[in-house]
C-alpha atoms as a PDB file:
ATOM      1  CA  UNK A   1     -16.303  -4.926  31.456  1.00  0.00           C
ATOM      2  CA  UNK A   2     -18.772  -6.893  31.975  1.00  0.00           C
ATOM      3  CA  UNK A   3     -21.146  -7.803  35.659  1.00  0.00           C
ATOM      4  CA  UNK A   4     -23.255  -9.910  36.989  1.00  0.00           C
ATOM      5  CA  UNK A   5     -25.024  -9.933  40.556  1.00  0.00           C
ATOM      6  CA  UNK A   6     -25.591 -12.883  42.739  1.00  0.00           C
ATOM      7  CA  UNK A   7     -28.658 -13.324  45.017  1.00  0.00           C
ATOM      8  CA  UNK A   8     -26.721 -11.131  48.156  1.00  0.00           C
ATOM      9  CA  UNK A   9     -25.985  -8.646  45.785  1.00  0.00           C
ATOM     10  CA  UNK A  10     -22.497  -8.846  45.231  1.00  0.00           C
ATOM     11  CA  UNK A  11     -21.117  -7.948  42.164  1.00  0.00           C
ATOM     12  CA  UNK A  12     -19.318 -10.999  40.366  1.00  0.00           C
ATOM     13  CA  UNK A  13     -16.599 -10.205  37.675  1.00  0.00           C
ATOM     14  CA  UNK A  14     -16.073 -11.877  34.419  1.00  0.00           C
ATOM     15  CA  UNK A  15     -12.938 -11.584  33.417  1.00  0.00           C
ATOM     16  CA  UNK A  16     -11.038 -10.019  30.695  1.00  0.00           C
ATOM     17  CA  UNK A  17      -9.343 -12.744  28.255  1.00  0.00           C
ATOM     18  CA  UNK A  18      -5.502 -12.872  26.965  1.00  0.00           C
ATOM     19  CA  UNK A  19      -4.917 -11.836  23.681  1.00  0.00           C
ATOM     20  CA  UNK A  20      -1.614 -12.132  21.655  1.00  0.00           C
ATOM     21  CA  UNK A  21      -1.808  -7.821  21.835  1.00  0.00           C
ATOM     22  CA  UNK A  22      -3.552  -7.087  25.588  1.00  0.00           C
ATOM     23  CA  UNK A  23      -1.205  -8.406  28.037  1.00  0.00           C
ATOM     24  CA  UNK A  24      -0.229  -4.763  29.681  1.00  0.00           C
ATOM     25  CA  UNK A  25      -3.779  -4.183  30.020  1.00  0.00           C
ATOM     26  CA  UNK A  26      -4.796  -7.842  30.988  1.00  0.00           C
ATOM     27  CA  UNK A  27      -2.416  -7.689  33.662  1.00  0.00           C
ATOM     28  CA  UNK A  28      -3.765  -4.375  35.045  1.00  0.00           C
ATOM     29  CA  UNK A  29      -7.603  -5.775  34.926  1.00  0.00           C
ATOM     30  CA  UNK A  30      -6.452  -9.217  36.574  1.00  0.00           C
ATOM     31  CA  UNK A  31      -4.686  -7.124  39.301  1.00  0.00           C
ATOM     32  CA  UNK A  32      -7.756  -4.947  40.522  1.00  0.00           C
ATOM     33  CA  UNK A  33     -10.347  -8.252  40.002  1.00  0.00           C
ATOM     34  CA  UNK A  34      -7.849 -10.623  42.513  1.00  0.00           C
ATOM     35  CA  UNK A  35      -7.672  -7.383  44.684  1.00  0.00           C
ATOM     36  CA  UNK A  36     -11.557  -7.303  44.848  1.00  0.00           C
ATOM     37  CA  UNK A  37     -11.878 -11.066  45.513  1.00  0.00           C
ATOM     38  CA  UNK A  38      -9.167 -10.696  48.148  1.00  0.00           C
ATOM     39  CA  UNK A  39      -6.521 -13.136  46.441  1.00  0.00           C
ATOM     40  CA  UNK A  40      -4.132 -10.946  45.005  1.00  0.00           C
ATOM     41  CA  UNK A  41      -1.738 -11.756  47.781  1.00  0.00           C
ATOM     42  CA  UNK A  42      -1.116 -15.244  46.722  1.00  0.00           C
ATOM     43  CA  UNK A  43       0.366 -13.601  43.338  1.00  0.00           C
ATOM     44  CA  UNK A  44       2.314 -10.819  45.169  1.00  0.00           C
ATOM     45  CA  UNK A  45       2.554 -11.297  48.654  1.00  0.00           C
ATOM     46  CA  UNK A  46       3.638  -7.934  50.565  1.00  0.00           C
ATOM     47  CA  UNK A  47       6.429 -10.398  52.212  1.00  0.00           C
ATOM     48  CA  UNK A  48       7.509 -13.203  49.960  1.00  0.00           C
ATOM     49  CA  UNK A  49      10.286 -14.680  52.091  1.00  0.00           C
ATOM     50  CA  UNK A  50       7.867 -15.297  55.108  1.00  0.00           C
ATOM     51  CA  UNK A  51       4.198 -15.068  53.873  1.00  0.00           C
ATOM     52  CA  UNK A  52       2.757 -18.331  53.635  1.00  0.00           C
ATOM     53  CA  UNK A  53       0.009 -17.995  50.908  1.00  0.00           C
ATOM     54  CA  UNK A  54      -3.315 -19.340  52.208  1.00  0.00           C
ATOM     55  CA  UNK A  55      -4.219 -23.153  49.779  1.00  0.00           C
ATOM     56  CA  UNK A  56      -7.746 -21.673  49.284  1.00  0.00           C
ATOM     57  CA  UNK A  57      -6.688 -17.693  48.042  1.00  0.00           C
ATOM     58  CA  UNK A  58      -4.099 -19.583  46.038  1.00  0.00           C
ATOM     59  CA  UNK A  59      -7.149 -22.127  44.325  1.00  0.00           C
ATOM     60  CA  UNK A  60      -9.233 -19.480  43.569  1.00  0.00           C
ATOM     61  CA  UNK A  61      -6.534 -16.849  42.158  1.00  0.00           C
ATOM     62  CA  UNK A  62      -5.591 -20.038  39.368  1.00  0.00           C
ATOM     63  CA  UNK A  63      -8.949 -20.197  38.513  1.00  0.00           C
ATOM     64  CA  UNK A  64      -8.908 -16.864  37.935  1.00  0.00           C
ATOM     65  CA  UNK A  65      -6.471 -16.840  35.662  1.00  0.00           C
ATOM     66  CA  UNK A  66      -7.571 -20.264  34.469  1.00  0.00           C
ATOM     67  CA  UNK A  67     -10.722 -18.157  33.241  1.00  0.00           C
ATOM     68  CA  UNK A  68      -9.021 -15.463  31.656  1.00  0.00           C
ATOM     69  CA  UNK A  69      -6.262 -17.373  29.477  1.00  0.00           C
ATOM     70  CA  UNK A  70      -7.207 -18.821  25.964  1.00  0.00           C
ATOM     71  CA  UNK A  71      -6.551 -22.713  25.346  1.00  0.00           C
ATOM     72  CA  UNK A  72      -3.383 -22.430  24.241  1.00  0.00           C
ATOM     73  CA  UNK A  73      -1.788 -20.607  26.931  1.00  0.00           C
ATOM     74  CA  UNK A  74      -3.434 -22.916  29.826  1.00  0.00           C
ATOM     75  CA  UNK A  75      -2.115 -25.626  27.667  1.00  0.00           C
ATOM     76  CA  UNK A  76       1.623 -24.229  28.360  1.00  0.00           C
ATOM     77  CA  UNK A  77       1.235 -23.233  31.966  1.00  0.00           C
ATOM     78  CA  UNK A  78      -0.194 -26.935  32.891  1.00  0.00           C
ATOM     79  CA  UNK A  79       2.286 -28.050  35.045  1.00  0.00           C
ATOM     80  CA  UNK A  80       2.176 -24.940  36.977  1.00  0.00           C
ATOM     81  CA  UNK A  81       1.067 -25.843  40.920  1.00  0.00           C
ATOM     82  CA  UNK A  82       0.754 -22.091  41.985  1.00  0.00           C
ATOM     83  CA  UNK A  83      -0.571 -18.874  40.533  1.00  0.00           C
ATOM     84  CA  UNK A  84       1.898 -17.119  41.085  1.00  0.00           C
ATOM     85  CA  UNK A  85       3.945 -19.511  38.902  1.00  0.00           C
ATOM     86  CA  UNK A  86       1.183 -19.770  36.891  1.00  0.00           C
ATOM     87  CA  UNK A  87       1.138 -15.612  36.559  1.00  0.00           C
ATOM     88  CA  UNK A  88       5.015 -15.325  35.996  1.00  0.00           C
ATOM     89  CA  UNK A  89       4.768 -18.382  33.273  1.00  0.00           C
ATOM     90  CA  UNK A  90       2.179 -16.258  31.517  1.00  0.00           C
ATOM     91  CA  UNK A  91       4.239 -12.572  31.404  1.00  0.00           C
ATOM     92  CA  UNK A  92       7.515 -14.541  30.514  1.00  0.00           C
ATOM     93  CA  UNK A  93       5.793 -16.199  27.381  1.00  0.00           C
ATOM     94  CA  UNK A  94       3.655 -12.576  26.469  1.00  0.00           C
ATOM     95  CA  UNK A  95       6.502 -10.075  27.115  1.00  0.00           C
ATOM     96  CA  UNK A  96       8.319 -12.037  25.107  1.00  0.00           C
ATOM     97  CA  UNK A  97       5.921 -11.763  22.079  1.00  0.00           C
ATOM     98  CA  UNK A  98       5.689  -8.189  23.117  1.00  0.00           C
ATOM     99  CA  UNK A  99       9.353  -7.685  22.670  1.00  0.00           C
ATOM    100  CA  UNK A 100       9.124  -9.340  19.024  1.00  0.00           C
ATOM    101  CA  UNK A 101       6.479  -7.404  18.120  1.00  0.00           C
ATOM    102  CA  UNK A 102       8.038  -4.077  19.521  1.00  0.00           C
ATOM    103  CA  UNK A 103      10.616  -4.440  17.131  1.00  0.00           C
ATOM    104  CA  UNK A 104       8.971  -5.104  13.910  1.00  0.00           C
ATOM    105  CA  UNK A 105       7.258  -2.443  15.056  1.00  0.00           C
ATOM    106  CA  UNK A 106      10.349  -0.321  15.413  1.00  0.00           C
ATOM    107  CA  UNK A 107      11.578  -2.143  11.903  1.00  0.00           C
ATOM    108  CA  UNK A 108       8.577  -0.711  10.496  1.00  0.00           C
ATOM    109  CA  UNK A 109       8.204   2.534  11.006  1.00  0.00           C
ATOM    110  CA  UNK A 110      12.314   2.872  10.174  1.00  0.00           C
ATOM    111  CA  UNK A 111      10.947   1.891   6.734  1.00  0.00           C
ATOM    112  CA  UNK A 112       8.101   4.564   6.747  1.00  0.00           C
ATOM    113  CA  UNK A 113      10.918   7.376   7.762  1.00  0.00           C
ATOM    114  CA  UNK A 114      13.164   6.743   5.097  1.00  0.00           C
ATOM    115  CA  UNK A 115      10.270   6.418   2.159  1.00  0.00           C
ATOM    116  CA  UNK A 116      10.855   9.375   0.278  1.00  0.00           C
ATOM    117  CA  UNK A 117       9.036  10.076  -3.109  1.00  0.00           C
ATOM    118  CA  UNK A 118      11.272   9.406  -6.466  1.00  0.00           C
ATOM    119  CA  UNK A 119      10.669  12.219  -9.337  1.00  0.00           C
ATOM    120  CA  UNK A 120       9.211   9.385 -11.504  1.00  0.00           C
ATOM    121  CA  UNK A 121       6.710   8.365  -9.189  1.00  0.00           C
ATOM    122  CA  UNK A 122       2.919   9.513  -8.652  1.00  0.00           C
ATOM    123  CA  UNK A 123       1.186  10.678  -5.604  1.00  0.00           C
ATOM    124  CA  UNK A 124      -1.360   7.638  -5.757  1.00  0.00           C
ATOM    125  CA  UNK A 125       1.749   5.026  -6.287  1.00  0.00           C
ATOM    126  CA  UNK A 126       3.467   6.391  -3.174  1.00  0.00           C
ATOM    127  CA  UNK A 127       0.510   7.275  -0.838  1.00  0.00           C
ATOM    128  CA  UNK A 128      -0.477   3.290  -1.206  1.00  0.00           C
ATOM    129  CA  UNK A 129       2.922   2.040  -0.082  1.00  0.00           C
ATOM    130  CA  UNK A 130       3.176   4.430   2.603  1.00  0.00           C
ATOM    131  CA  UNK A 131      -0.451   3.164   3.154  1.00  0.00           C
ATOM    132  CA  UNK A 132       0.424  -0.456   3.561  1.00  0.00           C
ATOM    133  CA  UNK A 133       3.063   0.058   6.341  1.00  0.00           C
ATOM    134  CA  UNK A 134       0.621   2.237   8.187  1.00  0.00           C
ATOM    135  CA  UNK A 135      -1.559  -0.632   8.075  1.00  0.00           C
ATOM    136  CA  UNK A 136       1.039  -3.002   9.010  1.00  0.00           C
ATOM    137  CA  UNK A 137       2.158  -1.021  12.238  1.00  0.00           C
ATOM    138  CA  UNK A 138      -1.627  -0.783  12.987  1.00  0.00           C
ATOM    139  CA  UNK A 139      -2.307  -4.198  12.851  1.00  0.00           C
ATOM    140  CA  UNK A 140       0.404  -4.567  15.811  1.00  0.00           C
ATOM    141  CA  UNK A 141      -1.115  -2.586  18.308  1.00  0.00           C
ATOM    142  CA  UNK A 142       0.730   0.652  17.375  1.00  0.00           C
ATOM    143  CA  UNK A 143      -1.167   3.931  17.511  1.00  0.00           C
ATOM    144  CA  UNK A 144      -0.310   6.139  14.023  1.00  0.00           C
ATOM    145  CA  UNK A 145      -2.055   9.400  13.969  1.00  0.00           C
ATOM    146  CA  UNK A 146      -3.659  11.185  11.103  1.00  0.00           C
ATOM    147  CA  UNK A 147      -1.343  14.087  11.298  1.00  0.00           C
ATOM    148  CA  UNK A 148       1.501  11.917  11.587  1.00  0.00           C
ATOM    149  CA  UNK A 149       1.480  10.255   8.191  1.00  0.00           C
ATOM    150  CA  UNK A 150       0.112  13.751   6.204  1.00  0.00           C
ATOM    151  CA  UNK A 151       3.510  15.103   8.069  1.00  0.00           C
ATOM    152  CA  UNK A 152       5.636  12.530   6.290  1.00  0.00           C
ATOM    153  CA  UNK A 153       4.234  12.935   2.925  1.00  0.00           C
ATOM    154  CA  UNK A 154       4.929  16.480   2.333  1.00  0.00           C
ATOM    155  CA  UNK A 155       8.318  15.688   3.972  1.00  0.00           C
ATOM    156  CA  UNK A 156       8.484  13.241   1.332  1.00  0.00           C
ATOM    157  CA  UNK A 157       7.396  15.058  -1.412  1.00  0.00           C
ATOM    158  CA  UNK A 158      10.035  15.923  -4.165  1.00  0.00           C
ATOM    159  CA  UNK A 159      11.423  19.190  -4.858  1.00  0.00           C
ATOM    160  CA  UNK A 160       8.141  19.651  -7.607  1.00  0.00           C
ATOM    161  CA  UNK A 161       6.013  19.929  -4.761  1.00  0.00           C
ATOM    162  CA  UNK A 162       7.804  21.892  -2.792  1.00  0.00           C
ATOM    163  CA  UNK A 163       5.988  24.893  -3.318  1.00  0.00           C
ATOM    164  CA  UNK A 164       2.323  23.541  -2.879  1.00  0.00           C
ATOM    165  CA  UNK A 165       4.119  21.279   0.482  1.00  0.00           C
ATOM    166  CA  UNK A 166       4.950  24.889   1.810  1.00  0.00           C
ATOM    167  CA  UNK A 167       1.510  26.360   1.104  1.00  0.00           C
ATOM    168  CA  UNK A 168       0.078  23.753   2.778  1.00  0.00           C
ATOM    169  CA  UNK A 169       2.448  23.570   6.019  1.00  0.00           C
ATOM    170  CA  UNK A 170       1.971  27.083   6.722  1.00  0.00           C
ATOM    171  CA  UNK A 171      -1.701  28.377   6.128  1.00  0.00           C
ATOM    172  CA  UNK A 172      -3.277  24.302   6.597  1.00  0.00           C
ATOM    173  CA  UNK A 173      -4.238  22.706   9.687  1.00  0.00           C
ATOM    174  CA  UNK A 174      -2.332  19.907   9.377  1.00  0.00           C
ATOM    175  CA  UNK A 175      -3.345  18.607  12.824  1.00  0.00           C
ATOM    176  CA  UNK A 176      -6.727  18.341  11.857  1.00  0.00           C
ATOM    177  CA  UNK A 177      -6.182  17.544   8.032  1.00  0.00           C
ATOM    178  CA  UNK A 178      -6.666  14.055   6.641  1.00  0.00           C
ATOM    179  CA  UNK A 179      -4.488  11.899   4.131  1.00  0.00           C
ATOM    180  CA  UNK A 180      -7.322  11.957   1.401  1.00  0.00           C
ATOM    181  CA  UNK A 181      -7.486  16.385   1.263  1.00  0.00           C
ATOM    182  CA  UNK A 182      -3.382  16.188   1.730  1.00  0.00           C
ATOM    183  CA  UNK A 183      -3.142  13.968  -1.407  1.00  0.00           C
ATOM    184  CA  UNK A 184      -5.946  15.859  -3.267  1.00  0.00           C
ATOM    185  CA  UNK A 185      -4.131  18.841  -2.995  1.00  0.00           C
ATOM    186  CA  UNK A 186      -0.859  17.281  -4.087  1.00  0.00           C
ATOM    187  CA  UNK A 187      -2.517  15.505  -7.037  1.00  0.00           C
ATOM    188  CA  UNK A 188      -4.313  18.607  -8.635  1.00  0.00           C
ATOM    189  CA  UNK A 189      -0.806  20.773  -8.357  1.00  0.00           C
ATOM    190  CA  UNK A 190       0.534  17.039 -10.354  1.00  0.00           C
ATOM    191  CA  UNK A 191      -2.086  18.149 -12.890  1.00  0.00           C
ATOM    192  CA  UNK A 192      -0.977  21.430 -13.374  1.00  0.00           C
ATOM    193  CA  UNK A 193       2.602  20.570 -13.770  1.00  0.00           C
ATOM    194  CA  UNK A 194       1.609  18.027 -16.373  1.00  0.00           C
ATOM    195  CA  UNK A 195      -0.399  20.114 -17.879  1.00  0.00           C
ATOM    196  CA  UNK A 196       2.231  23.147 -18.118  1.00  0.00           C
ATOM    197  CA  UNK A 197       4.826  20.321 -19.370  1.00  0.00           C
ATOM    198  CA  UNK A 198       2.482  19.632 -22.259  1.00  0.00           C
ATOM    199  CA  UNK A 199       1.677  23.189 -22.948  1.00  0.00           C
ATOM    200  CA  UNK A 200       5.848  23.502 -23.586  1.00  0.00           C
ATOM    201  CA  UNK A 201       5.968  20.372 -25.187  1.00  0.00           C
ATOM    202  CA  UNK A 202       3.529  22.129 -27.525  1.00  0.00           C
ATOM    203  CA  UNK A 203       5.305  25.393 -28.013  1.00  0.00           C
ATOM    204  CA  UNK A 204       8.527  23.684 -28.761  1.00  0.00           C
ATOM    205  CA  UNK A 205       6.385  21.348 -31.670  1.00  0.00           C
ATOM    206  CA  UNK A 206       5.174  24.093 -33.418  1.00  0.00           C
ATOM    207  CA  UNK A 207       8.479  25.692 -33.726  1.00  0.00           C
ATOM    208  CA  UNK A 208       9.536  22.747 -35.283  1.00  0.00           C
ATOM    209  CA  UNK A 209       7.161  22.625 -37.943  1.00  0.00           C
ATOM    210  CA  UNK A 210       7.722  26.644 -38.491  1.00  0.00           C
ATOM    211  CA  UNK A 211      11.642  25.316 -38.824  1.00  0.00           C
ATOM    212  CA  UNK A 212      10.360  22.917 -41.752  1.00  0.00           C
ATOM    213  CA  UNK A 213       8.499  25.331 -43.352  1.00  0.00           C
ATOM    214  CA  UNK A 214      11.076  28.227 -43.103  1.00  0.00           C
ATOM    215  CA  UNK A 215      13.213  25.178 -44.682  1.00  0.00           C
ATOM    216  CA  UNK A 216      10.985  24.561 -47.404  1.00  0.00           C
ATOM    217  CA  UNK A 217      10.963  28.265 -48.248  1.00  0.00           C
ATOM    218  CA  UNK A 218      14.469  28.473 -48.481  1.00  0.00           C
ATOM    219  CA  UNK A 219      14.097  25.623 -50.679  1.00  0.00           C
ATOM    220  CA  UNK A 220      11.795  27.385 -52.875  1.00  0.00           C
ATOM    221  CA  UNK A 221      13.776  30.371 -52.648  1.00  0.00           C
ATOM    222  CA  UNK A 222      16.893  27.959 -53.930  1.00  0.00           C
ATOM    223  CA  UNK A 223      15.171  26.872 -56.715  1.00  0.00           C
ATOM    224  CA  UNK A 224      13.883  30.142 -57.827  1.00  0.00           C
ATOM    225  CA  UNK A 225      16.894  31.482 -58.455  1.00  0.00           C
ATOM    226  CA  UNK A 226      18.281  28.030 -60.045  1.00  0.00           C
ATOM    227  CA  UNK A 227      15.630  28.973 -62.272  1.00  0.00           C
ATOM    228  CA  UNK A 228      16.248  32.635 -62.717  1.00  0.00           C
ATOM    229  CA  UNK A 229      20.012  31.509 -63.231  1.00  0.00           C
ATOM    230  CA  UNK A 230      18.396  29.323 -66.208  1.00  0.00           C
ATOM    231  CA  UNK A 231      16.575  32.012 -67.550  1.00  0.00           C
ATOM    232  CA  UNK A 232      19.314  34.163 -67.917  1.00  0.00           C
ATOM    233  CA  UNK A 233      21.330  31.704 -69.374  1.00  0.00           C
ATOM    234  CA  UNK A 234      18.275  32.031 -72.144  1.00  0.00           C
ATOM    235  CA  UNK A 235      18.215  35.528 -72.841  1.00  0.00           C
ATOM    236  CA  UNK A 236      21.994  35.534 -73.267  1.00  0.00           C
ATOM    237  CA  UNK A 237      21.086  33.452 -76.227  1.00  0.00           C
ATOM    238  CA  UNK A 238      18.950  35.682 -77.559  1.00  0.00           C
ATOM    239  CA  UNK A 239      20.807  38.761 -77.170  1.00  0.00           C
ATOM    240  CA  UNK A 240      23.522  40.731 -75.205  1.00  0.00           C
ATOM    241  CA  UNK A 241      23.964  41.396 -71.592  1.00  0.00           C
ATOM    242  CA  UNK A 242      25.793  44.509 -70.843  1.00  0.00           C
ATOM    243  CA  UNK A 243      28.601  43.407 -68.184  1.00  0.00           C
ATOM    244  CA  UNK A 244      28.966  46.892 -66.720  1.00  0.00           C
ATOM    245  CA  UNK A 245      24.975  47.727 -66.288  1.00  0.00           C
ATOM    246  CA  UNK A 246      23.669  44.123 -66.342  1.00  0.00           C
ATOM    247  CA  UNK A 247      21.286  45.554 -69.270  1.00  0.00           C
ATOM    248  CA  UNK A 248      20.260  43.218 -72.237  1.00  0.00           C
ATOM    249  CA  UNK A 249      20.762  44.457 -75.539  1.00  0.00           C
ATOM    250  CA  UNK A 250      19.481  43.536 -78.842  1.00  0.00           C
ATOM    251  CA  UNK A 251      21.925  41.356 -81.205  1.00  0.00           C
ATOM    252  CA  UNK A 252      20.903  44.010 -84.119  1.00  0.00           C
ATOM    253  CA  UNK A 253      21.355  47.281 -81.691  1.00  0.00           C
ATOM    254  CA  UNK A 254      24.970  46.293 -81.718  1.00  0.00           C
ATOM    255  CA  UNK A 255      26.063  46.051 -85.493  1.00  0.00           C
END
């Protein structure tokens, strides 16, 4: 808040201007600068059915207000002959932003409680969505604490992080930690799962190729025997195979 001091020393307030986001608190600073100037009664007389509100209180409370009001805004109370018309013109039109922006507020952070985390996606992809309604909420006035959004991403979280979520919910501070050392954490456990999944991946490959090579084997084995098969077939030409003993005998030894 800002002062000034006139030549008898009294203090002279500027006041605070309207904003599409600061009526509550516009309204309180308007309320304790009338006060001081001694005009607030022409806005809320203690009896409004027989106060009379003194012309010159009255001037000087519009100007007032007058002062604190963007273009806009005087430009829609204009026809306004009091100030406390003026006043009640001004919290109509504001509390009915308020109440619009109160519930895309409300729509908005229904979204952020039912954002959950698919298997398929990654810890950056879904940290910058829950990011950007964060932001949104922000930008309407809405307080969202630190805690409150690390809270909802381990909630989030997918039964893969479930362990490291746990580890962090019961020995962190999650009061005092931030979104950036909450998705750090979750990221490097994402590298060790991917990393384990490849290591399988792995295992499972190289049994494969010891399958083809058992198969070749057998292969080899296979044809070894075709060719042993052959080769008997050979010596049976040559001489005599005993069918009892499976001993080869000479064509002469048998005359």
């Amino acid at each position: 808040m800002e002062t000034d001091k006139n030549n008898e020393g009294r203090i002279q307030l500027n006041y605070p201007m309207l904003t599409r986001a600061n009526y509550t608190a516009w309204a309180m600073k308007m309320k304790v600068y009338m006060q001081d100037h001694s005009v607030w009664e022409a806005i809320s007389p203690k009896d409004p059915e027989t106060t009379v509100v003194d012309e010159k209180k009255d001037k000087v409370a519009m100007a007032a207000i007058y002062q604190a009001i963007p273009e806009d805004v005087l430009l829609s109370i204009a026809d306004k002959e009091s100030a406390k018309g003026a006043r009640e013109a001004i919290k109509t039109l504001c509390q009915g932003a308020d109440r619009a922006k109160t519930a895309k507020i409300q729509t908005l952070k229904a979204e952020f409680e039912s954002m959950t985390m698919q298997d398929t996606d990654s810890i950056d992809d879904f940290t910058m969505k829950l990011k950007g309604l964060v932001t949104n909420i922000r930008s309407l006035g809405e307080t969202v604490a630190e805690s409150y959004v690390v809270k909802k991403i381990l909630r989030a979280a997918p039964s893969k992080f479930l362990q490291i979520a746990s580890t962090i919910e019961q020995f962190g501070n999650i009061e005092k930690m931030t979104v950036k050392e909450t998705v750090g954490s979750l990221k490097a456990h994402e590298e060790r799962i991917k990393g384990q999944t490849d290591t399988k991946e792995g295992k499972l490959l190289l049994t494969r190729e010891e399958w083809v090579k058992r198969e070749k084997e057998e292969s080899k084995l296979l044809l070894t025997k075709e060719e042993m098969d052959e080769t008997l077939k050979q010596r049976k030409r040559r001489g005599i195979v005993c069918k009892e003993q499976g001993k080869r005998i000479h064509p002469r030894w048998t005359r």
